[in-house]
C-alpha atoms as a PDB file:
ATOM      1  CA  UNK A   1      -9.581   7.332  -8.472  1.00  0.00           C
ATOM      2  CA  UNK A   2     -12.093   5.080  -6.815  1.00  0.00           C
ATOM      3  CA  UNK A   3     -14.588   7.050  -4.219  1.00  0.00           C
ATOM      4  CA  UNK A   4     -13.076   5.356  -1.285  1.00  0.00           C
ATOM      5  CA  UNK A   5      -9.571   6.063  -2.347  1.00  0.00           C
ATOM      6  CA  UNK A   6     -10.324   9.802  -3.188  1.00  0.00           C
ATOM      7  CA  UNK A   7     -11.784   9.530   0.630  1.00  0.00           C
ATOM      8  CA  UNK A   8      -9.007   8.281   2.027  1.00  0.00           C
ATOM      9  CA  UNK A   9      -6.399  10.711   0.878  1.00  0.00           C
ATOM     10  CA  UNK A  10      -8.602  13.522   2.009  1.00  0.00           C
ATOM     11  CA  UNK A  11      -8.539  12.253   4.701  1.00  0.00           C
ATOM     12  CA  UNK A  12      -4.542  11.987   4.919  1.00  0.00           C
ATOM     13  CA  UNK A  13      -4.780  15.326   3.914  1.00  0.00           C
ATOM     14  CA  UNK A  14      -5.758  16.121   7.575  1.00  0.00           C
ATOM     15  CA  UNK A  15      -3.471  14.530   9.250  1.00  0.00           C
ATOM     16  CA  UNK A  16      -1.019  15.956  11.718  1.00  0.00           C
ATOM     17  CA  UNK A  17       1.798  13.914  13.149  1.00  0.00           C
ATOM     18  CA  UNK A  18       2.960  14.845  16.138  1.00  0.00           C
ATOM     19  CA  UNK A  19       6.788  15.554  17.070  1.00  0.00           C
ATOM     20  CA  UNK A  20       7.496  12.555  17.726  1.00  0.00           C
ATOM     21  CA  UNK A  21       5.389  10.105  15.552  1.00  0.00           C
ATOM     22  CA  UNK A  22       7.740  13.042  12.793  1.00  0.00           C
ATOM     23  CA  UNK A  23      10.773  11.826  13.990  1.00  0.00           C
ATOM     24  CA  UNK A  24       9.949   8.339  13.976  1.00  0.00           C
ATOM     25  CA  UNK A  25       9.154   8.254  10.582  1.00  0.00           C
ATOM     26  CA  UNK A  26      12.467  10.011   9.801  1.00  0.00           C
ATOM     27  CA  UNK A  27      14.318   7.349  11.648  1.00  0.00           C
ATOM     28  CA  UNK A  28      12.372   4.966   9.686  1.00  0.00           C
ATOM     29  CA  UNK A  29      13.186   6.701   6.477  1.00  0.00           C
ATOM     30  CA  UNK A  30      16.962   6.851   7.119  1.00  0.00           C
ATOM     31  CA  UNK A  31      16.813   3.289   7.326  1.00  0.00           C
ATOM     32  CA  UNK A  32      15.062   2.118   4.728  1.00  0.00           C
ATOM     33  CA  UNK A  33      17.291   4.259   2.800  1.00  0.00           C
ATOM     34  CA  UNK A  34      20.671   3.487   4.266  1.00  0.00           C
ATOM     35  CA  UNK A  35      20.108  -0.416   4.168  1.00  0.00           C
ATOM     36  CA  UNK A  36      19.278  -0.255   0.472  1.00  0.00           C
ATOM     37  CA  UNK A  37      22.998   0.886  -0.087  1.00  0.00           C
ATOM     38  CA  UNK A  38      24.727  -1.100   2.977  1.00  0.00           C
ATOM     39  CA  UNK A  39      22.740  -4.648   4.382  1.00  0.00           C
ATOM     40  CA  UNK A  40      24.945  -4.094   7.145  1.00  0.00           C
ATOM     41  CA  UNK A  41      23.255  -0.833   8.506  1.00  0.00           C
ATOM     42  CA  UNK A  42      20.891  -1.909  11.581  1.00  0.00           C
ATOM     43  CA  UNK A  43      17.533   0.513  12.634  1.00  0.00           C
ATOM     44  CA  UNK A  44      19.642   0.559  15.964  1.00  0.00           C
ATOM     45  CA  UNK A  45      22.000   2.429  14.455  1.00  0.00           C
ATOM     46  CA  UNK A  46      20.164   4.835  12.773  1.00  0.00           C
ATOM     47  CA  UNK A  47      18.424   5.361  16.017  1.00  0.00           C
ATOM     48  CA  UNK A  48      21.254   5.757  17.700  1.00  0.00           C
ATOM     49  CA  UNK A  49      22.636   8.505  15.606  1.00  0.00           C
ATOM     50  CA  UNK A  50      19.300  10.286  15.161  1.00  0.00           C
ATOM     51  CA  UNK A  51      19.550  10.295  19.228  1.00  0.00           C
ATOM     52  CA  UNK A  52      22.459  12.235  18.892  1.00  0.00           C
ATOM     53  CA  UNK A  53      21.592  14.544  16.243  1.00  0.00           C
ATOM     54  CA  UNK A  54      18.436  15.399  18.095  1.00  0.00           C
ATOM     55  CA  UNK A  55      20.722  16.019  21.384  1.00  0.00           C
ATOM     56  CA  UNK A  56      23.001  18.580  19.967  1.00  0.00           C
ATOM     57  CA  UNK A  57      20.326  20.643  17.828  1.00  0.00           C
ATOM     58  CA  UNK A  58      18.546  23.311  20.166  1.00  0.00           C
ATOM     59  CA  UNK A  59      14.745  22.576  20.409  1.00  0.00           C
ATOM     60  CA  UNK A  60      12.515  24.687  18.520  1.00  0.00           C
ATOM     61  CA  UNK A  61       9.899  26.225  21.392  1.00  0.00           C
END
């Protein structure tokens, strides 16, 4: 690896996202994944379920 990419993922390394910046990227994930098998599935509804999944799971805390 170059110096400045070694530095960079050191630097990811660090990195600590936050509860919700972790769910966004799970909603994000869900839908890059679910449109790759159906066109037809929208980030809106992926957000929408996630919305609900996150409302009937007890918080952590």
């Amino acid at each position: 690896m170059n110096k400045r990419l070694n530095e960079l993922v050191n630097f990811a390394r660090t990195v600590r996202m936050s509860e919700p910046q972790k769910f966004e990227q799970r909603v994000s994930f869900a839908y890059g994944t679910a449109n790759i098998e159906n066109e037809n599935v929208t980030r809106e509804m992926v957000q929408k379920a996630a919305d609900a999944l996150q409302a009937a799971v007890p918080s952590k805390g």
